[in-house]
N, C-alpha and C. Protein backbone atom coordinates (compact mmCIF):
# COMPACT_ATOMS: atom_id res chain seq x y z
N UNK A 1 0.82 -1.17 0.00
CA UNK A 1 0.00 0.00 0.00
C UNK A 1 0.88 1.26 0.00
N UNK A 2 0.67 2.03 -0.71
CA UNK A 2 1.18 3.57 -0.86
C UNK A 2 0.76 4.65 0.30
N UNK A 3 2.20 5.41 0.73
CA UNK A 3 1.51 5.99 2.06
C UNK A 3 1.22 7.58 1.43
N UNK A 4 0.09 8.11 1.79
CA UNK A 4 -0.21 9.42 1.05
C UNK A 4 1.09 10.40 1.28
N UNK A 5 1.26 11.26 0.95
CA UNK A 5 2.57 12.60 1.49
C UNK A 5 1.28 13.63 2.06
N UNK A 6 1.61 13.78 3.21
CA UNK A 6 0.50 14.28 4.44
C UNK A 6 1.26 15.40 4.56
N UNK A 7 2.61 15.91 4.03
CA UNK A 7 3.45 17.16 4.08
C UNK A 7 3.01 18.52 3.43
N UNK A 8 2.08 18.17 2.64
CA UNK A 8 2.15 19.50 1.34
C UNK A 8 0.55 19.95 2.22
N UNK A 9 0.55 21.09 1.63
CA UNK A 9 -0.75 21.84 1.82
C UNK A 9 -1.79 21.29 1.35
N UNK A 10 -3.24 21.17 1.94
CA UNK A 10 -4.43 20.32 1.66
C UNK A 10 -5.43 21.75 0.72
N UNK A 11 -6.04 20.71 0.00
CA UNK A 11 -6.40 21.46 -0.78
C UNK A 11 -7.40 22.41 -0.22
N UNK A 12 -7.94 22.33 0.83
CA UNK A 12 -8.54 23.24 1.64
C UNK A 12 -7.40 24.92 1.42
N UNK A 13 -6.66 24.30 2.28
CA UNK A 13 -5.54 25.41 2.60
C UNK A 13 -4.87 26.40 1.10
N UNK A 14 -5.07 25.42 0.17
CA UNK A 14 -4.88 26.31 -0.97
C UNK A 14 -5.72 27.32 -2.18
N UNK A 15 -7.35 26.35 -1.39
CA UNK A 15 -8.48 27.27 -1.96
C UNK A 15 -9.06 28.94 -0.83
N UNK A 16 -7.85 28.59 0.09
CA UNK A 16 -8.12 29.60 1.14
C UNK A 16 -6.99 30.98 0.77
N UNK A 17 -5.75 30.93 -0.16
CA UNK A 17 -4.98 30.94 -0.29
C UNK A 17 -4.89 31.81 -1.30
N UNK A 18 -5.86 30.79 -2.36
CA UNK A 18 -6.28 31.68 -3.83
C UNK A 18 -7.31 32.56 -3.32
N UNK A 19 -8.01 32.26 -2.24
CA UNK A 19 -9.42 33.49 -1.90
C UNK A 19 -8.31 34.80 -1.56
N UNK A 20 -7.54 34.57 -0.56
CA UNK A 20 -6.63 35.81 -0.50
C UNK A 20 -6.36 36.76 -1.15
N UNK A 21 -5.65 36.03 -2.56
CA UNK A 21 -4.80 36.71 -3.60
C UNK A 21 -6.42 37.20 -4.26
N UNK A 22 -7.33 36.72 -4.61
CA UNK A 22 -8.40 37.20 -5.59
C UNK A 22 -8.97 38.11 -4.32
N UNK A 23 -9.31 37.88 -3.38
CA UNK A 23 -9.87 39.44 -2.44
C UNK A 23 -8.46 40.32 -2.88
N UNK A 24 -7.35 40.31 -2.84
CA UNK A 24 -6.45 41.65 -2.62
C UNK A 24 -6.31 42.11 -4.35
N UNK A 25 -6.42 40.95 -5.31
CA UNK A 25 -7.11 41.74 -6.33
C UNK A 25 -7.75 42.85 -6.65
N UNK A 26 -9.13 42.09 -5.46
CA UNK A 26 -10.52 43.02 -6.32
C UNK A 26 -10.53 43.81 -5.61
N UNK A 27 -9.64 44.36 -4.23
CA UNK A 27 -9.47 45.30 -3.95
C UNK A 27 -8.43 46.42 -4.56
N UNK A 28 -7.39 45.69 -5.51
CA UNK A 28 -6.75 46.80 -6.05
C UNK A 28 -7.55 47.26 -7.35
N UNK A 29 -8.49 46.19 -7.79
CA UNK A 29 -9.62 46.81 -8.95
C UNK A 29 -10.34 48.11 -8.74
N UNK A 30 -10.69 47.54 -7.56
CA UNK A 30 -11.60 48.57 -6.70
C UNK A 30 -11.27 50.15 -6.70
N UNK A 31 -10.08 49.99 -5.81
CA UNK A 31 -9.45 51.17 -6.18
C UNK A 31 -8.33 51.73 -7.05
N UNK A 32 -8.82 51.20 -8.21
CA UNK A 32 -8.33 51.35 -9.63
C UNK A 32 -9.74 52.06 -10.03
N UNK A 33 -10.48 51.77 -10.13
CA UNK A 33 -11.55 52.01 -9.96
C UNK A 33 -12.29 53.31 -9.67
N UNK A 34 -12.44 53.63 -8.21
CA UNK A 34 -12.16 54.63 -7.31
C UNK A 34 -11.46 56.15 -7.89
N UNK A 35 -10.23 55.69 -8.70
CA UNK A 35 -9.28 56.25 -8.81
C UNK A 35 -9.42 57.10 -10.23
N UNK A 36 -10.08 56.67 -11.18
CA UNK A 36 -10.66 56.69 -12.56
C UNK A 36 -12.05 57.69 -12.03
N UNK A 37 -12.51 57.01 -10.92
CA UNK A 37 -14.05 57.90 -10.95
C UNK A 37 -13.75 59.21 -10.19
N UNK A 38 -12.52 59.21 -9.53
CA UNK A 38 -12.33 60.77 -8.77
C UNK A 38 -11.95 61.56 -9.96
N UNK A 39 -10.51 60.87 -11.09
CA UNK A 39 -10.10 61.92 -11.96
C UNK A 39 -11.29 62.38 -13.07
N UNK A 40 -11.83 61.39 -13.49
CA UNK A 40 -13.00 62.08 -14.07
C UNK A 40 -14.03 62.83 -13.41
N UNK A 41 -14.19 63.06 -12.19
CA UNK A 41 -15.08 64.10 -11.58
C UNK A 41 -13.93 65.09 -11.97
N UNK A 42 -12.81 64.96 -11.59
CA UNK A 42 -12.44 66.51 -11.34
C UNK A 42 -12.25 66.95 -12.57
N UNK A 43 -12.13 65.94 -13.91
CA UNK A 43 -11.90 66.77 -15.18
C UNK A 43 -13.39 67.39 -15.43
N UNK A 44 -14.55 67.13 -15.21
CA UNK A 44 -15.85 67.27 -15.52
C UNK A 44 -16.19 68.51 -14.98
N UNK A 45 -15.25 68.72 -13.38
CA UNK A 45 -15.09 70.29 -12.90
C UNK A 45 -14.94 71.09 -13.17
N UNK A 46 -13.52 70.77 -14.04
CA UNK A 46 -12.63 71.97 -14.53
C UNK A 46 -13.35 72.08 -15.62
N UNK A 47 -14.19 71.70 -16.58
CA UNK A 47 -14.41 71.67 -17.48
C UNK A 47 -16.07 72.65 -17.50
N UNK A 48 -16.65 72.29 -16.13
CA UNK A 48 -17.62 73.22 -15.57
C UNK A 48 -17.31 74.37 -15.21
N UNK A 49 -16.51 74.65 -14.66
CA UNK A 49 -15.73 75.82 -13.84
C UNK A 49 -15.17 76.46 -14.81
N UNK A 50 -14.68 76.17 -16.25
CA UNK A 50 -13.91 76.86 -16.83
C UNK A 50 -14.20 77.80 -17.57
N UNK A 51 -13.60 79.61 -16.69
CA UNK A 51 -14.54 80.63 -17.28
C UNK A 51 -14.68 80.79 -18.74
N UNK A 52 -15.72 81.07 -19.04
CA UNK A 52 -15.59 81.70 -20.81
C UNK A 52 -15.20 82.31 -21.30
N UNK A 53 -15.07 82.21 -22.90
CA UNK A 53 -13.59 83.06 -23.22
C UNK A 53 -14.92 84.93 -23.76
N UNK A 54 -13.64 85.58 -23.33
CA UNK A 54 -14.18 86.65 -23.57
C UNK A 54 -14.47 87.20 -24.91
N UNK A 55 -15.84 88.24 -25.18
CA UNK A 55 -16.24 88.45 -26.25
C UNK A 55 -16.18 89.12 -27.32
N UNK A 56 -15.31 89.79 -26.78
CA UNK A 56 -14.11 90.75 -27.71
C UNK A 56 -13.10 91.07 -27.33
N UNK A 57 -11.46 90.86 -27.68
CA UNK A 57 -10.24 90.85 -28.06
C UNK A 57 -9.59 92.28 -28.38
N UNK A 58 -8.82 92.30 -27.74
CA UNK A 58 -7.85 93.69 -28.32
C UNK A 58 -6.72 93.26 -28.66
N UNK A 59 -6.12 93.24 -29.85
CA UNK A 59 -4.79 93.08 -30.20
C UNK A 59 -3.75 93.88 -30.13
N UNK A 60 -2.59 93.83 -28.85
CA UNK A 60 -1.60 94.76 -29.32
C UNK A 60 -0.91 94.54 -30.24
N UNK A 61 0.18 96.10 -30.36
CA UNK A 61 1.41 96.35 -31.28
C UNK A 61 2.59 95.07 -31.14
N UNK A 62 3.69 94.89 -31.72
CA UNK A 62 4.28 94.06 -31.09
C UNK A 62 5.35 94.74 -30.25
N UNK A 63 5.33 95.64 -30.03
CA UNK A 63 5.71 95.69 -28.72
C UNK A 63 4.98 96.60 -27.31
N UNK A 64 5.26 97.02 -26.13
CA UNK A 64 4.35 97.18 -25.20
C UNK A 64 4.10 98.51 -25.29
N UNK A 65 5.43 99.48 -26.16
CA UNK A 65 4.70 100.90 -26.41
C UNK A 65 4.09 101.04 -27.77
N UNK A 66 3.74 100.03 -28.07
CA UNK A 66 2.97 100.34 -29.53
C UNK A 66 1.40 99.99 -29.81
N UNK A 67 0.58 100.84 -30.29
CA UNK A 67 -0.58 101.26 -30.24
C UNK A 67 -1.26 99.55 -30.68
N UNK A 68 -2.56 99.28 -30.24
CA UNK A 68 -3.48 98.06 -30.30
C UNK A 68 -3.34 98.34 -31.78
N UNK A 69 -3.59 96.75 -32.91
CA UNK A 69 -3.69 96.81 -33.63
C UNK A 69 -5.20 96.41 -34.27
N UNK A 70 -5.23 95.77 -33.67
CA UNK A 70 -6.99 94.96 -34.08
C UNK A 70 -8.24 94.89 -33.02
N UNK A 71 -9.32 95.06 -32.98
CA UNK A 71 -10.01 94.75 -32.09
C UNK A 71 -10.57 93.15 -32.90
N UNK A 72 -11.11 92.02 -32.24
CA UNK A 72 -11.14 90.47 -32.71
C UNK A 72 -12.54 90.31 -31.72
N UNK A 73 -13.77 89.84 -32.66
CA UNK A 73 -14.44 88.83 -31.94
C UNK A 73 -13.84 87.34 -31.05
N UNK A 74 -14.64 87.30 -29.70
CA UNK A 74 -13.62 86.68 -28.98
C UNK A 74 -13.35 84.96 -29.37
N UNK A 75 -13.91 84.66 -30.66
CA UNK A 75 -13.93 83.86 -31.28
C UNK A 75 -13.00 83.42 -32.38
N UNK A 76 -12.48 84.71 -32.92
CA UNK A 76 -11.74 84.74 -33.87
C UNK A 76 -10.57 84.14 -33.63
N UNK A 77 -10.42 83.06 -35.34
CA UNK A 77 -9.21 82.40 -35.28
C UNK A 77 -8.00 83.29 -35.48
N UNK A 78 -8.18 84.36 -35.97
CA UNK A 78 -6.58 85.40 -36.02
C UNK A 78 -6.40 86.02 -35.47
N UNK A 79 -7.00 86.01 -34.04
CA UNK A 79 -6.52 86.52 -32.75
C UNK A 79 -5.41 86.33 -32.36
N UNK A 80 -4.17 87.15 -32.05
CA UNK A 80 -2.70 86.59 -31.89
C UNK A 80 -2.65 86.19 -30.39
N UNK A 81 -1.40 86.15 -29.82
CA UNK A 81 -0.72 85.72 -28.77
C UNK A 81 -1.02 86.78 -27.75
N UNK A 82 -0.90 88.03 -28.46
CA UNK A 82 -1.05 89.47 -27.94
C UNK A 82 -2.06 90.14 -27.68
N UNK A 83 -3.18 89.68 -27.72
CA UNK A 83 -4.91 89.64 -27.72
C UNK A 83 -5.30 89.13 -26.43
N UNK A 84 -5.88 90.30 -25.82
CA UNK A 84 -6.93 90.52 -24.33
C UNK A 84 -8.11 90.95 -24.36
N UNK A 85 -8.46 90.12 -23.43
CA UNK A 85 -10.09 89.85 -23.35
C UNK A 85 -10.26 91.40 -22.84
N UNK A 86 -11.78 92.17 -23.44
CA UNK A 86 -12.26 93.42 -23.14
C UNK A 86 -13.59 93.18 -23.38
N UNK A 87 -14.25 94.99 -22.42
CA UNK A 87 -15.41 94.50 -22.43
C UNK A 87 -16.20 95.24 -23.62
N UNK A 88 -17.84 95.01 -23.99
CA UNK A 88 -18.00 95.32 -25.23
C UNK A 88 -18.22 96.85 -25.27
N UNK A 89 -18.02 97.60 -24.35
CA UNK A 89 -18.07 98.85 -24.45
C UNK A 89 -16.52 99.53 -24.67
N UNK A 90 -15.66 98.80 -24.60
CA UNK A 90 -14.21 99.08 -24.16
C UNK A 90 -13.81 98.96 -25.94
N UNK A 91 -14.69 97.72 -26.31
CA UNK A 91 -14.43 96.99 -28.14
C UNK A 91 -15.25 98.23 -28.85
N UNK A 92 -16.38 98.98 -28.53
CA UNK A 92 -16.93 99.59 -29.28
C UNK A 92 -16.01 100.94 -29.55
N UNK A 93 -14.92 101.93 -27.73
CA UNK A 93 -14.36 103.03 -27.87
C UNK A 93 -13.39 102.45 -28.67
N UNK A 94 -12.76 101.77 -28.62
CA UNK A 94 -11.73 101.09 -29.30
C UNK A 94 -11.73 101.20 -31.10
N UNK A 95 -12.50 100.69 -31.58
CA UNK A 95 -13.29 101.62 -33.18
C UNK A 95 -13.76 102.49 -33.60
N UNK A 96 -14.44 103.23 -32.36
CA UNK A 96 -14.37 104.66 -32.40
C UNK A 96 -13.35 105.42 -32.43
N UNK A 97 -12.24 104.80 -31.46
CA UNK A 97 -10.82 105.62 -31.45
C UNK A 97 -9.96 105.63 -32.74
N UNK A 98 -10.18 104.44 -33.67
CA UNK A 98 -9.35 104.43 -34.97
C UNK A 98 -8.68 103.12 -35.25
N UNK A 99 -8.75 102.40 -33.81
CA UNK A 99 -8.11 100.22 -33.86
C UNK A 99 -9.20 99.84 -35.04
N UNK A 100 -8.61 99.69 -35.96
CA UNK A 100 -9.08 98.68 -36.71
C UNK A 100 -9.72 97.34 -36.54
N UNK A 101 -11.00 96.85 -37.07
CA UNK A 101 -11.45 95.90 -36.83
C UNK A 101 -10.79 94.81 -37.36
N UNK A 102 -10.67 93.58 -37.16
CA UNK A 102 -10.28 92.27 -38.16
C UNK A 102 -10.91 91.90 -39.06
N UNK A 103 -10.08 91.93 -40.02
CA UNK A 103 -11.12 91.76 -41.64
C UNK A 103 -11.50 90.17 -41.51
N UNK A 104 -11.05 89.62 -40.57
CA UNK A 104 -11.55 87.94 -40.85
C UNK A 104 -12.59 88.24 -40.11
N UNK A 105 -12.52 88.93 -38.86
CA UNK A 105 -14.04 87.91 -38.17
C UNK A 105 -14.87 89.76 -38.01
N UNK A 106 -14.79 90.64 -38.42
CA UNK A 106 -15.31 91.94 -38.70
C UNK A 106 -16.34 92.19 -37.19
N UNK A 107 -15.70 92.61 -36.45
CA UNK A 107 -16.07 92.97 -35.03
C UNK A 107 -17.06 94.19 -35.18
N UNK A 108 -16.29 95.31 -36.20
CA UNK A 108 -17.62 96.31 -36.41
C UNK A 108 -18.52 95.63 -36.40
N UNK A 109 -19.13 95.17 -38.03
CA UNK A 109 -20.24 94.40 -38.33
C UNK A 109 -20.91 93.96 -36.52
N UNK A 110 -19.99 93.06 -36.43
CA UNK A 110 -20.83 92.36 -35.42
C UNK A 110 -21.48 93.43 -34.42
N UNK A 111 -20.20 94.30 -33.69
CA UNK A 111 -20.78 95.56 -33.08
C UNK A 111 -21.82 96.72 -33.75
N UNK A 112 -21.86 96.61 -35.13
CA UNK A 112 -23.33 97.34 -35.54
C UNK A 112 -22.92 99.22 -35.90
N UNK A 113 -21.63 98.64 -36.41
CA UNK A 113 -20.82 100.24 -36.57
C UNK A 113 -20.77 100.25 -37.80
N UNK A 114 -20.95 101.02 -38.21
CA UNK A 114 -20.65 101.44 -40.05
C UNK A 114 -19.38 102.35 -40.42
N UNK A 115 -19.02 102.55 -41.32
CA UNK A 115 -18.08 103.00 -41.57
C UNK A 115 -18.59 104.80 -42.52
């Protein structure tokens, strides 16, 4: 007769073993998990929170003593680097004063100024 090997771990002990490793799993799922649902709240924040862009543009000279060159709907794609948000009364003295409007996105027009 063959004597069993009574030395090794019973299979009890090794289905207790694998429960371990699969709980510390589904706890790192978990908070994998967790971790995905905080960063997407906070991008969904910033994305709420994020003020609007302003509605008319002043373009300066290129340099800081040189006169605005364009006033830009605050939309406009040829708004440069050098373009600050103003308000629409600030965009209207601004064409009154002699800043040229942008021939792409025509801020007069939009402001209701004629020439």
């Amino acid at each position: 007769m063959e004597r069993v090997n009574d030395s090794g771990p019973t299979r009890f002990v090794l289905l207790r073993f694998l429960e371990r490793v699969q709980l510390r799993d589904l706890a790192r799922t978990r908070q994998w998990i967790a971790d995905e649902e905080r960063r997407d709240a906070e991008r969904r924040r910033c994305i709420e929170e994020k003020p609007a862009p302003p509605a008319w543009l002043l373009e300066q000279g290129l340099t800081r003593h040189s006169p605005p060159v364009h006033v830009h709907t605050g939309d406009c794609w040829n708004a440069g680097k050098r373009s600050a948000g103003i308000e629409l009364g600030q965009a209207r003295q601004a064409i009154a004063d002699g800043i040229k409007g942008c021939p792409h996105c025509r801020p007069d027009s939009a402001l209701g100024i004629l020439d």
